[in-house]
Structure formats: C-alpha cells, structure tokens
Protein backbone atom coordinates (compact mmCIF):
# COMPACT_ATOMS: atom_id res chain seq x y z
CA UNK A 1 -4.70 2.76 -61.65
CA UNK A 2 -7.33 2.46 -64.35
CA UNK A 3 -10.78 3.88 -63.55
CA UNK A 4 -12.39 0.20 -63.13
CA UNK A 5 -10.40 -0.77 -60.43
CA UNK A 6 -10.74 1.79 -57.95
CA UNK A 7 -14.48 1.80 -58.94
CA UNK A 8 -14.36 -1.48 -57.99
CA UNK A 9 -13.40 -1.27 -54.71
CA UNK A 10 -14.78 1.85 -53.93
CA UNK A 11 -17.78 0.17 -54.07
CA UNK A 12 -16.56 -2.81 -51.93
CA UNK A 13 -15.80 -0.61 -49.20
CA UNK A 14 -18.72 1.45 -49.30
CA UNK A 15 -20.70 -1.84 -48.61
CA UNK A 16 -18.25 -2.34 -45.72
CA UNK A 17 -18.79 1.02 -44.14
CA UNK A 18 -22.35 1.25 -44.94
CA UNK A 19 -23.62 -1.65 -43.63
CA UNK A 20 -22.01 -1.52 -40.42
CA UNK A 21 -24.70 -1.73 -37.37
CA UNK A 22 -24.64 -1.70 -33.84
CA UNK A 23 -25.21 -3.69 -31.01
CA UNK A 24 -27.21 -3.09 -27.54
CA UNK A 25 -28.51 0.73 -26.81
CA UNK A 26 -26.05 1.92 -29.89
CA UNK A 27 -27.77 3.12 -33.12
CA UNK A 28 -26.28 2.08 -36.53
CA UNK A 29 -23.77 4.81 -37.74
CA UNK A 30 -24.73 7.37 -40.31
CA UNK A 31 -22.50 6.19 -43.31
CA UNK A 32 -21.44 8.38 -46.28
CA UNK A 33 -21.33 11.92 -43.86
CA UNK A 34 -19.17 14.59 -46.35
CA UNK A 35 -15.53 14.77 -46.19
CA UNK A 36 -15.44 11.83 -43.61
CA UNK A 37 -12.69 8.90 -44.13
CA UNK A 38 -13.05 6.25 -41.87
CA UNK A 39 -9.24 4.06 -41.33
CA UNK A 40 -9.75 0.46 -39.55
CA UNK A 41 -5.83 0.27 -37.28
CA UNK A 42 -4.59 -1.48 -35.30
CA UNK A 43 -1.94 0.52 -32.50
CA UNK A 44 1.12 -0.90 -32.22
CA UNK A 45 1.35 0.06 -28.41
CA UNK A 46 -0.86 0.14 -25.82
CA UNK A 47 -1.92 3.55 -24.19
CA UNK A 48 -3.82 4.28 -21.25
CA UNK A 49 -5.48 7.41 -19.88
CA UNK A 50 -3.63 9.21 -17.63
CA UNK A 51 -0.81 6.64 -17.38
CA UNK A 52 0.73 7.61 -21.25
CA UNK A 53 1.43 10.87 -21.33
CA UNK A 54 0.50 13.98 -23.63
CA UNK A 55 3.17 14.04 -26.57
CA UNK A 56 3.78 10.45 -26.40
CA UNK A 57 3.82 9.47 -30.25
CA UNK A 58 1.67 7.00 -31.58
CA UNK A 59 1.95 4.55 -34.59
CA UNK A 60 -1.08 2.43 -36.00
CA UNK A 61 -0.95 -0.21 -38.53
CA UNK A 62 -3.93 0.38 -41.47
CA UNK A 63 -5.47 -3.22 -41.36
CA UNK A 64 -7.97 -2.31 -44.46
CA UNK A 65 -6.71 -0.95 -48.25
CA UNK A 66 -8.41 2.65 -48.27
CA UNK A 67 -9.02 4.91 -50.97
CA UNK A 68 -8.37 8.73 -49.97
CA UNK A 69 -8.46 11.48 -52.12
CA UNK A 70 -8.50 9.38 -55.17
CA UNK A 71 -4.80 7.68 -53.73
CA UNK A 72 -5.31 4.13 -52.08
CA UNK A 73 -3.22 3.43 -48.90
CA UNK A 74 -2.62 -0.04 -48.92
CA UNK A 75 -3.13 -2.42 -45.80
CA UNK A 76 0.10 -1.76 -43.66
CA UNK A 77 0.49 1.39 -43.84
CA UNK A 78 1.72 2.66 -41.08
CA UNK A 79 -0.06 6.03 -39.37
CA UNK A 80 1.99 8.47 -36.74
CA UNK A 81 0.70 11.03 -34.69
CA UNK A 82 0.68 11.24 -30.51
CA UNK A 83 -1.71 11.76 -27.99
CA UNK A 84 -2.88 15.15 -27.10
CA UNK A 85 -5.24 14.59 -24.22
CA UNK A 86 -4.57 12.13 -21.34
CA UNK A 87 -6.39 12.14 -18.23
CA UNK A 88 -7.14 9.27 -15.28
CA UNK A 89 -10.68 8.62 -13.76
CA UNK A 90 -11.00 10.64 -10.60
CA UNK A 91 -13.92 10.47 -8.19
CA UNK A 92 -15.28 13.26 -9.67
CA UNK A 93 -13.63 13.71 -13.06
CA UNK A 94 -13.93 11.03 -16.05
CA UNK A 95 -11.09 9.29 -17.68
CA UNK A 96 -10.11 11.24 -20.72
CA UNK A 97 -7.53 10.14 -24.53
CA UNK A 98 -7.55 11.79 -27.54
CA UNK A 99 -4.83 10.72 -30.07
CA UNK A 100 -4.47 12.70 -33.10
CA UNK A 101 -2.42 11.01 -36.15
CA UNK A 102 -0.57 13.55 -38.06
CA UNK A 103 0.82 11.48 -41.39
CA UNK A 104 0.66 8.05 -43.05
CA UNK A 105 3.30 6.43 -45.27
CA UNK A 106 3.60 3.02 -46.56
CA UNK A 107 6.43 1.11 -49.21
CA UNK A 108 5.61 3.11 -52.02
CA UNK A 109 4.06 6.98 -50.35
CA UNK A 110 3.31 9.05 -47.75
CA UNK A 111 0.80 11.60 -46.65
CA UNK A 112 -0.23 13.86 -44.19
CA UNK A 113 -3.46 13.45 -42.57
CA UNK A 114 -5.78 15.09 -39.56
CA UNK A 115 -7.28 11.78 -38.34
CA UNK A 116 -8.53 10.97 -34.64
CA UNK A 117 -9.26 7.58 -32.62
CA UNK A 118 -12.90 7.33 -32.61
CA UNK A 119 -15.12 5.23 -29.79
CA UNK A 120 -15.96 3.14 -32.49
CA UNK A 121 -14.13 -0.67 -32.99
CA UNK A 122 -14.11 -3.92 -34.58
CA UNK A 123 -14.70 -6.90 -32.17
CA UNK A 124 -13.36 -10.22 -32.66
CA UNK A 125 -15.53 -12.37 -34.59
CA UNK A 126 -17.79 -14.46 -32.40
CA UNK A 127 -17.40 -18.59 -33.06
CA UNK A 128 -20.22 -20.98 -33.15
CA UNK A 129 -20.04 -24.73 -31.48
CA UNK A 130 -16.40 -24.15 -31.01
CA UNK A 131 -15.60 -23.78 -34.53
CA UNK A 132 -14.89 -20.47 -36.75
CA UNK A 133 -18.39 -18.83 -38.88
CA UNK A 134 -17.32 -19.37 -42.29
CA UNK A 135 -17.06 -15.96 -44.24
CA UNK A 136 -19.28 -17.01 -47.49
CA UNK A 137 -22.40 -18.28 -45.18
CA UNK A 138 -22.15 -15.47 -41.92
CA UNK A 139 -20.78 -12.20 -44.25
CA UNK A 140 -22.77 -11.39 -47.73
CA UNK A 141 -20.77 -7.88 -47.05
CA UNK A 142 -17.61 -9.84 -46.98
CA UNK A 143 -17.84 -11.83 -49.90
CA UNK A 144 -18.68 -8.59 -52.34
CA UNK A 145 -15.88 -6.77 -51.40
CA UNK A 146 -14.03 -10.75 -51.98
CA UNK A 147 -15.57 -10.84 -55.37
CA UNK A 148 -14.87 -7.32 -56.23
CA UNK A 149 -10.93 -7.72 -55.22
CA UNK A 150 -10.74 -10.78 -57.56
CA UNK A 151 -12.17 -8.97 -59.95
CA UNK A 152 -8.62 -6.55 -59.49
CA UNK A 153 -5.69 -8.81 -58.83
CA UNK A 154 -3.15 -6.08 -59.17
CA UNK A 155 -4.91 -4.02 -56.39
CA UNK A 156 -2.14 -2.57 -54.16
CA UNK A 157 -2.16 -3.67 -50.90
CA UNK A 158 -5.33 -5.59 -51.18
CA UNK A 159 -6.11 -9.52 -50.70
CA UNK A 160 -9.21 -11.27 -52.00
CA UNK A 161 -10.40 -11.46 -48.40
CA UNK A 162 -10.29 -9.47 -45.61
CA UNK A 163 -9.06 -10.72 -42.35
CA UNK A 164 -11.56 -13.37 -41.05
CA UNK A 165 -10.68 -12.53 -37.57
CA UNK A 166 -12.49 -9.79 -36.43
CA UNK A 167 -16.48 -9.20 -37.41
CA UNK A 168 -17.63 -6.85 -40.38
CA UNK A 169 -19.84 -5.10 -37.58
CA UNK A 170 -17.97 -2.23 -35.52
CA UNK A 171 -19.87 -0.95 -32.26
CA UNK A 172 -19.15 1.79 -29.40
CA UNK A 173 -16.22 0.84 -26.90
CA UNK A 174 -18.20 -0.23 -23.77
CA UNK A 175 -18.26 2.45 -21.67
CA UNK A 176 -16.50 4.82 -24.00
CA UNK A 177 -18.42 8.25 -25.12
CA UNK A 178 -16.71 10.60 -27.42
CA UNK A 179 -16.87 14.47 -27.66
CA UNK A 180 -16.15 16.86 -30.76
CA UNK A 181 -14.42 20.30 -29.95
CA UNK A 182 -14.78 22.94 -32.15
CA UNK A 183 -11.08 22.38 -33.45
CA UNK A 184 -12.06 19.57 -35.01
CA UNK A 185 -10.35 17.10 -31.63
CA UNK A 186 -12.47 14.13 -30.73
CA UNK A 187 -11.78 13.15 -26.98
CA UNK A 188 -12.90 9.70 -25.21
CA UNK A 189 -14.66 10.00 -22.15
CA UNK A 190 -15.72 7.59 -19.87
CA UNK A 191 -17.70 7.86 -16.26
CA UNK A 192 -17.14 4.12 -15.46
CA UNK A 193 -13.72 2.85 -16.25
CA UNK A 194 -9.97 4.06 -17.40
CA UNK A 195 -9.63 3.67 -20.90
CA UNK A 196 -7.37 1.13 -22.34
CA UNK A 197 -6.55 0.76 -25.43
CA UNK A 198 -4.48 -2.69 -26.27
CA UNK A 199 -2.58 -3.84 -29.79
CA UNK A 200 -4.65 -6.37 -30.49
CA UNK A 201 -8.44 -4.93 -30.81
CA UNK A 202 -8.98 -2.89 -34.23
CA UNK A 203 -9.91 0.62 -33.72
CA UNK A 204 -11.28 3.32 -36.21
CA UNK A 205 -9.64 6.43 -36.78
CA UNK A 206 -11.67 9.00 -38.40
CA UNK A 207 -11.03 12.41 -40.38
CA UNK A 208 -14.40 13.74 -39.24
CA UNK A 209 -16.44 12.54 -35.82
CA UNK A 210 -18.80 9.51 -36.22
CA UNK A 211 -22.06 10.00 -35.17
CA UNK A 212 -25.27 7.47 -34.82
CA UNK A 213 -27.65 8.21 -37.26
CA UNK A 214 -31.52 8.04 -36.68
C-alpha cells in the first residue's frame, strides 16, 4: 500500500480514537497510550457471566478498518479467542467476564493477537424529532475520516463512511468496572448487575487496558 494511503487513514482514525469523550461521572479516555490498539467488534454471540462458561470460544466481527503493525485489518475481519473468567453476581461476590481473543483473520490474512474486551462501548446513535442526526452536521470527526477515505478509494476493507448507526462517542458499560492483572488480563466487574453482553451493541477490544485520563 503506498505510504499516502495508510497516512491517510492513520490520521482518520487517530481523530476517531482521540476525540472520543465520555458521558456522566466518566472522564474522557487517555488516547495515544504506547503499544495500545484499540478494535471496535461486534460478538457474534451473546455471553453472560457465570451462565457461559470458561473455554467457551468467542468470535467478534471488526466493524472498523484498523491499521496494526503497519498491516490494515479490514472491516469484517473476524477475531477468535474464548472466555477465561466467568463468574455470576452473588450476595457477596460481583459478577465477573474476561474474554481474551487469541487471532484475527479476514479474506486475504490472518494474525495472532493478545486483545481483551474492555468496559468501554459504542452506543447507538441518539435520533432527534424522530428522525436520524445527519453525519455531515452532528460528526466533524466523521466526515474527516469520510474525506480522508475518498481521498483512498482502493483502501481495503474501508467505505467512505463509517456506519451511521452507532455514535462516534464510546463511554463505560453502565455499571461495568474493569481490572488489569499483572498478566496483562482485563476482567469486568460489576457490584450491581450480571453482565450481558448481546450481538448487537459494539464493544472495544483492546491490546493494552484503557484508562480515563485526567
């Protein structure tokens, strides 16, 4: 791929991840941290704490072309792992998931890959008097990376526009904290409620943990 390109949308997506903010007591999330690689999925099953069990494997669909390691995995791609940590809310114990995805392949590649679901996700994009927020007026973020795919029609795996249907802003699963280990594992916790995870919200796997910044 000639240098231009993935310049190009290297800088389209660094808009995308770095101006990503949250909502409510959340803090926006420290963007360019080293060595992290942040994958927007969708799982193509659902999985709930303490109800899917430990060595169940996993698949994810990449909804998002992203560049790692100088290679881009285009949207579609499909990642496989399984989850390593399962665990229903007690009375006295939170619920606990951690799902670890081991490799990612798509038409024309593979690759192997230590990436982990992360407390962070995309939530469907809000409408306004019953009608959808156009992209252009609502999404300055959205329309660079647009104009910065035209500018690269041959991108693999890449459309002008991203998917309209979820919002450019990703925030904390409500009532969802997550934990680092020293192995690297990130683990969802949560006090209040068993977590769920469903196929149509899209998650964020991450190759390092993703913490708020200041």
């Amino acid at each position: 791929m000639p240098p231009r390109r993935i310049f190009a949308w290297a800088v389209a997506w660094m808009v995308v991840s770095g101006s990503a903010v949250l909502s409510g007591q959340t803090k926006s999330p420290a963007v360019g941290a080293p060595g992290r690689q942040e994958f927007p999925v969708t799982l193509r099953q659902n999985v709930v704490a303490g109800r899917t069990p430990v060595g169940t494997k996993v698949e994810a669909r990449l909804e998002l072309a992203t560049l790692l390691k100088g290679t881009v995995i285009p949207e579609g791609a499909i990642f496989s792992g399984e989850v390593i940590e399962s665990a229903a809310k007690t009375a006295t114990d939170p619920s606990r998931l951690a799902i670890r995805m081991d490799s990612v392949r798509w038409k024309k590649g593979s690759a192997s890959i230590k990436a982990y679901l992360t407390e962070w996700h995309y939530p469907p994009r809000m409408a306004v008097e019953g009608a959808s927020l156009d992209a252009d007026e609502v999404s300055p973020i959205r329309r660079s990376r647009r104009d910065s795919m035209a500018n690269s029609p041959n991108f693999p795996g890449a459309s002008p526009e991203p998917p309209l249907g979820i919002s450019d802003k990703r925030v904390v699963i409500k009532d969802v904290e997550s934990t680092r280990q020293s192995d690297g594992v990130v683990t969802l916790s949560s006090q209040r409620v068993n977590i769920k995870l469903d196929r149509s919200t899209t998650y964020v796997l991450a190759t390092d943990e993703m913490t708020p910044g200041k």
